[in-house]
Structures are given as structure tokens and as C-alpha cells.
C-alpha atoms as a PDB file:
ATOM      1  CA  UNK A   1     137.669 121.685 119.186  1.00  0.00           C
ATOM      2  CA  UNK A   2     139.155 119.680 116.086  1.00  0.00           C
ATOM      3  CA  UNK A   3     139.432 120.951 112.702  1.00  0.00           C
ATOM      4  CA  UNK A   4     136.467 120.218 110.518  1.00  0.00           C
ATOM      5  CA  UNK A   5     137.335 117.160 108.397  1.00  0.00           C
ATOM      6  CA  UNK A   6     135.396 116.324 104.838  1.00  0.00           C
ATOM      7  CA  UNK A   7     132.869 113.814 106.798  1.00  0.00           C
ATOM      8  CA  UNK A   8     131.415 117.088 108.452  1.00  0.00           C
ATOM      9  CA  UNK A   9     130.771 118.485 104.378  1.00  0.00           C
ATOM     10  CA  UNK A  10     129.471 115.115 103.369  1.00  0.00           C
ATOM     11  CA  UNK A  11     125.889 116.197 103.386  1.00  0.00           C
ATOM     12  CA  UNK A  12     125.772 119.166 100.618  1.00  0.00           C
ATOM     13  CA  UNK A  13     128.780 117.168  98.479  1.00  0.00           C
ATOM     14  CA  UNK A  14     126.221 114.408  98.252  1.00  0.00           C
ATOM     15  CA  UNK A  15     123.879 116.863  97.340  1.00  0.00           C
ATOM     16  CA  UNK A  16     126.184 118.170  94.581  1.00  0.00           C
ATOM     17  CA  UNK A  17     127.139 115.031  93.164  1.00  0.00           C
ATOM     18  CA  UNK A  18     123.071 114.324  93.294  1.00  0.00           C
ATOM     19  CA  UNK A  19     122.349 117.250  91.512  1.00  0.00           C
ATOM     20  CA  UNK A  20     125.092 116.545  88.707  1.00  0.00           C
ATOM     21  CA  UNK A  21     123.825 113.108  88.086  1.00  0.00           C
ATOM     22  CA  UNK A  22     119.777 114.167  87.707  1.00  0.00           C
ATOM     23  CA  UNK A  23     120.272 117.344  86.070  1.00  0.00           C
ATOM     24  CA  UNK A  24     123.508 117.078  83.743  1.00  0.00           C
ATOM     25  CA  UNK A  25     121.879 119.581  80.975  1.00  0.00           C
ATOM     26  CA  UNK A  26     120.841 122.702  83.489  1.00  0.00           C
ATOM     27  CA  UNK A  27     123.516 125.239  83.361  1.00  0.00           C
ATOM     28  CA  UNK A  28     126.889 125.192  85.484  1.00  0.00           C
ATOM     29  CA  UNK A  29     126.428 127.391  88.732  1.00  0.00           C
ATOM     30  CA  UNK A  30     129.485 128.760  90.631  1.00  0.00           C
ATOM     31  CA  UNK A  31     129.284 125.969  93.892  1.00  0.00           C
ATOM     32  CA  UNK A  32     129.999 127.178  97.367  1.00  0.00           C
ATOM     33  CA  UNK A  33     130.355 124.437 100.406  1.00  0.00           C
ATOM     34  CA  UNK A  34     131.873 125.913 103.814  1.00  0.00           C
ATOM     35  CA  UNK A  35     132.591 124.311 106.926  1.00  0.00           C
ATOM     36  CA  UNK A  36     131.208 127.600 108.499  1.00  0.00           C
ATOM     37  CA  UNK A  37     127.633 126.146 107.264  1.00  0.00           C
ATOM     38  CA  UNK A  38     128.680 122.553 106.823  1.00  0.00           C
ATOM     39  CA  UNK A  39     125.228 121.598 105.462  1.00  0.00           C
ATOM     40  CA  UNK A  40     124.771 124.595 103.290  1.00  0.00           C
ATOM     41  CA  UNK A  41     125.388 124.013  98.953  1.00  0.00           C
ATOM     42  CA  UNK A  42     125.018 127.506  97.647  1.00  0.00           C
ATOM     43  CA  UNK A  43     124.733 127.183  93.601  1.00  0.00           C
ATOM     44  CA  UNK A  44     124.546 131.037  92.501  1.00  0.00           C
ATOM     45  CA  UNK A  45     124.586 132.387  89.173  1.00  0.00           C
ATOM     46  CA  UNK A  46     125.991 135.586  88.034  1.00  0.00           C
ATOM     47  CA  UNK A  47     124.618 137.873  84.984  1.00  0.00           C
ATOM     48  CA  UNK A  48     122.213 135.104  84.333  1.00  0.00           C
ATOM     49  CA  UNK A  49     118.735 134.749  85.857  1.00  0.00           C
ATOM     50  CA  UNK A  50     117.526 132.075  83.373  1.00  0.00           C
ATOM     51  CA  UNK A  51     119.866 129.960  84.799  1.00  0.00           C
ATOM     52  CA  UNK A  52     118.735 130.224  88.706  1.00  0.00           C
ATOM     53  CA  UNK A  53     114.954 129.442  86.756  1.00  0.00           C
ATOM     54  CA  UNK A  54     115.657 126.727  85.260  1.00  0.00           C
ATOM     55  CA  UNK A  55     117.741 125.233  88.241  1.00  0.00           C
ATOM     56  CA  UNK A  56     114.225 126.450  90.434  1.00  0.00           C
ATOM     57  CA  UNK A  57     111.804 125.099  87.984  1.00  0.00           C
ATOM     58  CA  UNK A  58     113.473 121.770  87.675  1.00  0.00           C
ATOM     59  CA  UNK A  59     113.509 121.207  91.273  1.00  0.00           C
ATOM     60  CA  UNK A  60     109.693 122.127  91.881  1.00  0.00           C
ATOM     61  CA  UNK A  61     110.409 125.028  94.190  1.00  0.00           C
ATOM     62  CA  UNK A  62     107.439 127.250  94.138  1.00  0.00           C
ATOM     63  CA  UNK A  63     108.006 130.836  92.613  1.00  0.00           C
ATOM     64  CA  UNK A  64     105.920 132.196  95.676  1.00  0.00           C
ATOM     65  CA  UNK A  65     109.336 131.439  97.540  1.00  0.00           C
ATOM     66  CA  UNK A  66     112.074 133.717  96.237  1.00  0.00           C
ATOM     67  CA  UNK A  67     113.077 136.942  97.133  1.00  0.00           C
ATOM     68  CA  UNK A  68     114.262 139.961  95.672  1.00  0.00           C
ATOM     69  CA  UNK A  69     116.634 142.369  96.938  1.00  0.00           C
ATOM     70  CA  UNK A  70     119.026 144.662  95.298  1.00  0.00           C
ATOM     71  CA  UNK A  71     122.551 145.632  96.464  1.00  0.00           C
ATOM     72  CA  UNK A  72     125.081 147.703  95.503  1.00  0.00           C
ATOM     73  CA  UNK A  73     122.912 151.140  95.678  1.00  0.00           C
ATOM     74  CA  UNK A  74     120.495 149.012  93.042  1.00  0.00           C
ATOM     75  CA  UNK A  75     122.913 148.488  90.552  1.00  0.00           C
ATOM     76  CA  UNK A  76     122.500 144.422  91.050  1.00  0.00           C
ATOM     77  CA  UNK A  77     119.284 142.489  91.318  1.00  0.00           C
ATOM     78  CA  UNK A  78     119.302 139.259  93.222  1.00  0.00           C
ATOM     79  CA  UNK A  79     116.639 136.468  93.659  1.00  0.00           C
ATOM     80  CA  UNK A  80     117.552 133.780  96.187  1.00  0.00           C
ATOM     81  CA  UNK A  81     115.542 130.714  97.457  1.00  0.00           C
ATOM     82  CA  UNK A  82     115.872 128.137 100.055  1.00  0.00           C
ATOM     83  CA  UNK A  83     115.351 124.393  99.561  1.00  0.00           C
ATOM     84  CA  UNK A  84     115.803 120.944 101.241  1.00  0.00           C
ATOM     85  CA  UNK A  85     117.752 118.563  98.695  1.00  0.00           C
ATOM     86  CA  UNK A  86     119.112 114.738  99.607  1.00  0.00           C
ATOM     87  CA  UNK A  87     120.204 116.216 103.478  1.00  0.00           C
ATOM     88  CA  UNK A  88     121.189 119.820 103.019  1.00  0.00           C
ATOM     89  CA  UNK A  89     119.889 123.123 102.521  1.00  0.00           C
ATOM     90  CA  UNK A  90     120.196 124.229  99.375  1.00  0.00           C
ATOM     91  CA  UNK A  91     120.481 127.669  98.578  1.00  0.00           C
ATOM     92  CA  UNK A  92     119.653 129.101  94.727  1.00  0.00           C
ATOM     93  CA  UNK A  93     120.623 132.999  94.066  1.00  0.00           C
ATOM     94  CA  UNK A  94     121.218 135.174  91.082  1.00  0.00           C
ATOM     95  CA  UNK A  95     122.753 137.935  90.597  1.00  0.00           C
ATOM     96  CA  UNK A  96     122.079 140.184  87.653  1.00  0.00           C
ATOM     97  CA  UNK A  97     122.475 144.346  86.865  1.00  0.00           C
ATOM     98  CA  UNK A  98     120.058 146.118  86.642  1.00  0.00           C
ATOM     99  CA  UNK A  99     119.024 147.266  83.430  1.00  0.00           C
ATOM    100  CA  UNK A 100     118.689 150.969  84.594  1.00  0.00           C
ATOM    101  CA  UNK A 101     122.451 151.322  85.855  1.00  0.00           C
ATOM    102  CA  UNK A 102     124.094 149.169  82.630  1.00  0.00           C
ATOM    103  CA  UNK A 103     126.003 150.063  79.735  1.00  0.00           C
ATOM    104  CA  UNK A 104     126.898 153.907  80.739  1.00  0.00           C
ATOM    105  CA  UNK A 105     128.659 156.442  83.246  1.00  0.00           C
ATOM    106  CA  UNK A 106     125.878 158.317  85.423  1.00  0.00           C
END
């Protein structure tokens, strides 16, 4: 098998560079693009769920589709949804603390 080579990323970078020209205003996201999942863009969000809503809302992904979860023994909230976008899958998550575990020793 040959190494992966930056024609087998090409979908999600052409997502990127997509998303960058339609949406220059919408806050910066932390990008992630693997050859793992070479069709994946992951744009995530840390300490800032506005941010993954106004990315969501802009791209007309219902609110019916996002989960929540919570890691880190519910310290951290996270919402993440799944979308198609110009030939990849586009995955939106946040990450934010939890208002009940910030700001304090237990």
C-alpha cells in the first residue's frame, strides 16, 4: 500500500477553502483533516458554543441534528453534528465546561 498523497485529502481541503470563501466573517475553528478519514473536515470550537451556532445556523443544518454528550466526568459539554459540504463530511463540535464544575476546587 502507498503512502497517502494530498490528492487523497483533496475532498475536505476543497471544502475548507469553500467554507473560507462563503463565510469569511463566522469565527475561526481549530481545522482537523487526516488521512485516517481522508474525507472527513472536523471544524471544532473550544470554550465557545456560539461559535459552533453560528457555523450550524449558517449552513442550514437543522438543530434537531446535534448531540450532546459530556466527557471528562461532566466537567465538558460537547455538541457535535454531521453534514455533507462540496464532497466531504463535515463534522461541527464544541466543546465547552460546564458551568457547574468552573471557576473552583471541589
Amino acid at each position: 500500500m502507498s503512502a497517502p498523497t494530498m490528492n487523497d485529502i483533496a475532498a475536505p481541503l476543497a471544502a475548507l477553502r469553500l467554507l473560507t470563501a462563503d463565510f469569511p466573517t463566522l469565527p475561526a475553528a481549530d481545522v482537523g483533516v487526516s488521512t485516517i478519514f481522508p474525507n472527513r473536515l472536523e471544524l471544532s470550537f473550544h470554550e465557545d458554543f456560539p461559535a459552533f451556532e453560528a457555523w450550524r445556523s449558517a449552513l442550514g443544518i437543522d438543530s434537531d441534528t446535534v448531540t450532546y454528550a459530556e466527557q471528562s466526568s461532566g466537567r465538558t459539554r460537547v455538541l457535535t453534528v454531521w453534514a455533507d459540504y462540496a464532497g466531504a463530511r463535515l463534522r461541527l463540535i464544541g466543546y465547552t465546561a460546564h458551568p457547574d464544575h468552573m471557576g473552583g476546587a471541589e
